[in-house]
N, C-alpha and C. Protein backbone atom coordinates (compact mmCIF):
# COMPACT_ATOMS: atom_id res chain seq x y z
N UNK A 1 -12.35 115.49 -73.85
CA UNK A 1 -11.76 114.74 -72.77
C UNK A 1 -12.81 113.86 -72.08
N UNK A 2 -14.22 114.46 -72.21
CA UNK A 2 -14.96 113.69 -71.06
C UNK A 2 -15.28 111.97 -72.06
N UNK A 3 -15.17 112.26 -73.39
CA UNK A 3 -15.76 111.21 -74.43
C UNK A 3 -14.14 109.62 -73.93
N UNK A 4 -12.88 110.36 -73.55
CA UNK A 4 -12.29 109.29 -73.58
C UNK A 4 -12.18 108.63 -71.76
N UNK A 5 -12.63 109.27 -71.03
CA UNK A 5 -13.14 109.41 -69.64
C UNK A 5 -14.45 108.30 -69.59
N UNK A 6 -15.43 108.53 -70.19
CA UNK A 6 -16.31 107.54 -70.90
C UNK A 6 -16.12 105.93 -71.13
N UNK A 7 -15.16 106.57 -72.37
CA UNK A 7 -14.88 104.98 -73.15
C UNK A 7 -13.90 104.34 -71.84
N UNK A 8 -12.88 104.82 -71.33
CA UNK A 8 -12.09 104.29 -70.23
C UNK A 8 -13.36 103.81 -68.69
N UNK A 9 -14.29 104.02 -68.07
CA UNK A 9 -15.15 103.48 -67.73
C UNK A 9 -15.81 102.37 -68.54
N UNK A 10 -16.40 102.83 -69.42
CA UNK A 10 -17.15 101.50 -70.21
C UNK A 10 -16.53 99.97 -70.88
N UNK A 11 -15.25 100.75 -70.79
CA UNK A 11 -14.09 99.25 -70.65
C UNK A 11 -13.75 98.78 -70.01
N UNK A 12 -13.72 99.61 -68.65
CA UNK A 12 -13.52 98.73 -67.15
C UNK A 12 -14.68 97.86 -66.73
N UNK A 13 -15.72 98.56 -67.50
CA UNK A 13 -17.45 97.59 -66.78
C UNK A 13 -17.52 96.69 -67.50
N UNK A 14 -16.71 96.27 -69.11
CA UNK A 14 -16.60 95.17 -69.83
C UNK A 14 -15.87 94.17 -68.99
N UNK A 15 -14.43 94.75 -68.67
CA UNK A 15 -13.54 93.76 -68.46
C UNK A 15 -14.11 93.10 -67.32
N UNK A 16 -14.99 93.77 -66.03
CA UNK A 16 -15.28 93.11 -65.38
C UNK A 16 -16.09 92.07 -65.10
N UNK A 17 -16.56 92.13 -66.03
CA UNK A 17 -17.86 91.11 -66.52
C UNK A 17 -16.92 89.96 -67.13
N UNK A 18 -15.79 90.48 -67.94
CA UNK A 18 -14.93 89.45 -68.83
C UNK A 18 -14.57 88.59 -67.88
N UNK A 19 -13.67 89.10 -66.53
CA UNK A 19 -13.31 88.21 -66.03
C UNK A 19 -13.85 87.67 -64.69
N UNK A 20 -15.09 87.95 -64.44
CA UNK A 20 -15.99 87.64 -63.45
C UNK A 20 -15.63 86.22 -63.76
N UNK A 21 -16.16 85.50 -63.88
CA UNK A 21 -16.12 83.95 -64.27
C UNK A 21 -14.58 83.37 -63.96
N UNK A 22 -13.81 83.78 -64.29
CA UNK A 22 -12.40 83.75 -63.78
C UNK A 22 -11.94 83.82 -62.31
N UNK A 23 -12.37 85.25 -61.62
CA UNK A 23 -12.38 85.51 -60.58
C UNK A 23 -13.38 84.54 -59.42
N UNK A 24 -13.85 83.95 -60.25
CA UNK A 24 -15.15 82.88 -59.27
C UNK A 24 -14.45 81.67 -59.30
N UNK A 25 -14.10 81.68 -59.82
CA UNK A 25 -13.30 79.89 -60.54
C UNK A 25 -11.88 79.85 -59.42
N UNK A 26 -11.42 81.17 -59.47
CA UNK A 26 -9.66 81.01 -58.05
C UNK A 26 -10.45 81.03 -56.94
N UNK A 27 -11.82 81.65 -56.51
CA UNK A 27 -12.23 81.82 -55.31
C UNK A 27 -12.36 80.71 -55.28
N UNK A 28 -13.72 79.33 -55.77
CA UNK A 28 -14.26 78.41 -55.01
C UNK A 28 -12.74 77.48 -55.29
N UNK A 29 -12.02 77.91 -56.22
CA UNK A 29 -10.53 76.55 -55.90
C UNK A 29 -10.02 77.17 -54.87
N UNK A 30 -9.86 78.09 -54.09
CA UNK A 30 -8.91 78.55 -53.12
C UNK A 30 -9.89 77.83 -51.90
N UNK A 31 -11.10 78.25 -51.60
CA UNK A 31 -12.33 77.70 -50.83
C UNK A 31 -12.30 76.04 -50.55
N UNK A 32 -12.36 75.25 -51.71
CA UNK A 32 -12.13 74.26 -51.03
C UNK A 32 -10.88 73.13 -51.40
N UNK A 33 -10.00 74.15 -50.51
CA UNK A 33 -8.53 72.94 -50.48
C UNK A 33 -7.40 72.74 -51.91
N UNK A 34 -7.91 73.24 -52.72
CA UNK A 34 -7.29 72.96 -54.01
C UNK A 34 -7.94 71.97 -54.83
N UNK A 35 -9.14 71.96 -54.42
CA UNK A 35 -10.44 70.44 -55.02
C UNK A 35 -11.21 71.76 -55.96
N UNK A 36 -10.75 71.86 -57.26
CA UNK A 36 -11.92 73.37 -57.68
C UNK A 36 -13.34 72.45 -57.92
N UNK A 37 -13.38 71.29 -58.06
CA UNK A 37 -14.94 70.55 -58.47
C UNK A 37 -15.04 69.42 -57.59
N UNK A 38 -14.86 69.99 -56.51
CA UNK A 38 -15.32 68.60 -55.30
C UNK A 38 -14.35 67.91 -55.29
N UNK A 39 -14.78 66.87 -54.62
CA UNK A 39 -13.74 65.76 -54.48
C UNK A 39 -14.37 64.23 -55.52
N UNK A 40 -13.55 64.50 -56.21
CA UNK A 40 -13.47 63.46 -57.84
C UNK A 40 -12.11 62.65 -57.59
N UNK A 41 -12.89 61.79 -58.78
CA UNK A 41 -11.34 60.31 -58.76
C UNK A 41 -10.84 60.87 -59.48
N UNK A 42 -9.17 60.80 -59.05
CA UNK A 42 -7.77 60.78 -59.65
C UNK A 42 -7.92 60.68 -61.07
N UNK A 43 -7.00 61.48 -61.79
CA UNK A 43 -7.28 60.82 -63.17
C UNK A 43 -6.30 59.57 -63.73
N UNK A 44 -7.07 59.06 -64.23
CA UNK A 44 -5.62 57.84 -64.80
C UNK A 44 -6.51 56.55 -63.86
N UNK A 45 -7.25 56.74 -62.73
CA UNK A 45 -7.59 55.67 -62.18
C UNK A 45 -9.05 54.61 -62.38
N UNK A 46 -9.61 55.53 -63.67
CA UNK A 46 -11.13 54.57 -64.16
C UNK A 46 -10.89 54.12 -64.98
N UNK A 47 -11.81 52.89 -64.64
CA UNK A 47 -11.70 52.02 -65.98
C UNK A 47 -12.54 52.22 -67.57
N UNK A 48 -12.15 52.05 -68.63
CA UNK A 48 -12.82 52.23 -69.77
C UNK A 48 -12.29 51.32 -70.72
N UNK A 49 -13.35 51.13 -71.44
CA UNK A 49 -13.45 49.90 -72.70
C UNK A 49 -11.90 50.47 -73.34
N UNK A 50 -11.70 52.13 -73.65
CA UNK A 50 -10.70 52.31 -74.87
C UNK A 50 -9.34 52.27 -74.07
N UNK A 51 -9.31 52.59 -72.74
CA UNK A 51 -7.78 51.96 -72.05
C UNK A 51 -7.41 50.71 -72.19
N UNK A 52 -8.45 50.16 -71.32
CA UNK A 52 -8.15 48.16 -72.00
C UNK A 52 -7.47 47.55 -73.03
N UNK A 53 -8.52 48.24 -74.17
CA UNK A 53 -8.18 47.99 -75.06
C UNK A 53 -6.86 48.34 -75.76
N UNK A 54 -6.53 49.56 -75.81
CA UNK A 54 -5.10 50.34 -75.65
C UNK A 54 -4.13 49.00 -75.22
N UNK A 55 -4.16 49.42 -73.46
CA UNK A 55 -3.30 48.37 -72.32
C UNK A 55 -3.25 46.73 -73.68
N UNK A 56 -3.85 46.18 -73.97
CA UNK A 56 -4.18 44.57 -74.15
C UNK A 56 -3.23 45.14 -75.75
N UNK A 57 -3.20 45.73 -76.56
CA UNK A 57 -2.78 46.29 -77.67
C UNK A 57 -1.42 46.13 -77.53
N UNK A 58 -0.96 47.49 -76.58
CA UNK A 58 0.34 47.59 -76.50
C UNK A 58 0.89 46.15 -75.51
N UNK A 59 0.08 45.37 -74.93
CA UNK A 59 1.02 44.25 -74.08
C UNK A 59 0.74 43.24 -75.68
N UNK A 60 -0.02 43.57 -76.39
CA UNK A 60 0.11 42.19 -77.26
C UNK A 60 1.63 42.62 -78.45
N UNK A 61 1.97 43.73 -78.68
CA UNK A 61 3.00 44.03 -79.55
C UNK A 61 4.38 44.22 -78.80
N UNK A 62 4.34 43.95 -77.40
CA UNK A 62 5.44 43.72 -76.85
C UNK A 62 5.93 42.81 -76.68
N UNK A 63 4.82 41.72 -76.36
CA UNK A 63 5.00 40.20 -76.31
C UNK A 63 5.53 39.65 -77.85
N UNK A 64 4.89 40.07 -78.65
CA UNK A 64 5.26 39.60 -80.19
C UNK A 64 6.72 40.43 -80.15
N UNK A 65 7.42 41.95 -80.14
CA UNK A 65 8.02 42.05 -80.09
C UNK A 65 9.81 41.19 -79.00
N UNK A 66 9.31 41.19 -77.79
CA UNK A 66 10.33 39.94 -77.00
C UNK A 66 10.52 38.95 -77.88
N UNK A 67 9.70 38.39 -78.65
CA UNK A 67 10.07 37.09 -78.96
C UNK A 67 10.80 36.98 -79.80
């Protein structure tokens, strides 16, 4: 009995370690405001070469398509 008394401890001192990192991650998102990594830009709102390019793509096969 004491060997599965044992293993039932030494799996609780795993799991806690497992989900340490987890448990840190709801604290500092609960901490500040629902911002878990600061306060960052929106997504969808920077600019990049491969959106453009995308955006200019799909307006050029719509335009060919209207016509």
């Amino acid at each position: 009995m004491g060997g599965v008394i044992e293993l039932m401890v030494l799996m609780l001192i795993i799991a806690v370690f497992a989900f340490a990192p987890l448990g840190y991650f709801i604290y500092m998102y609960t901490m500040k405001n629902g911002e878990p990594f600061g306060d960052i830009e929106p997504h969808g709102d920077s600019e990049s070469a491969l959106l453009n390019t995308v955006a200019r793509t799909i307006e050029m096969i719509r335009h060919k398509i209207g016509k």
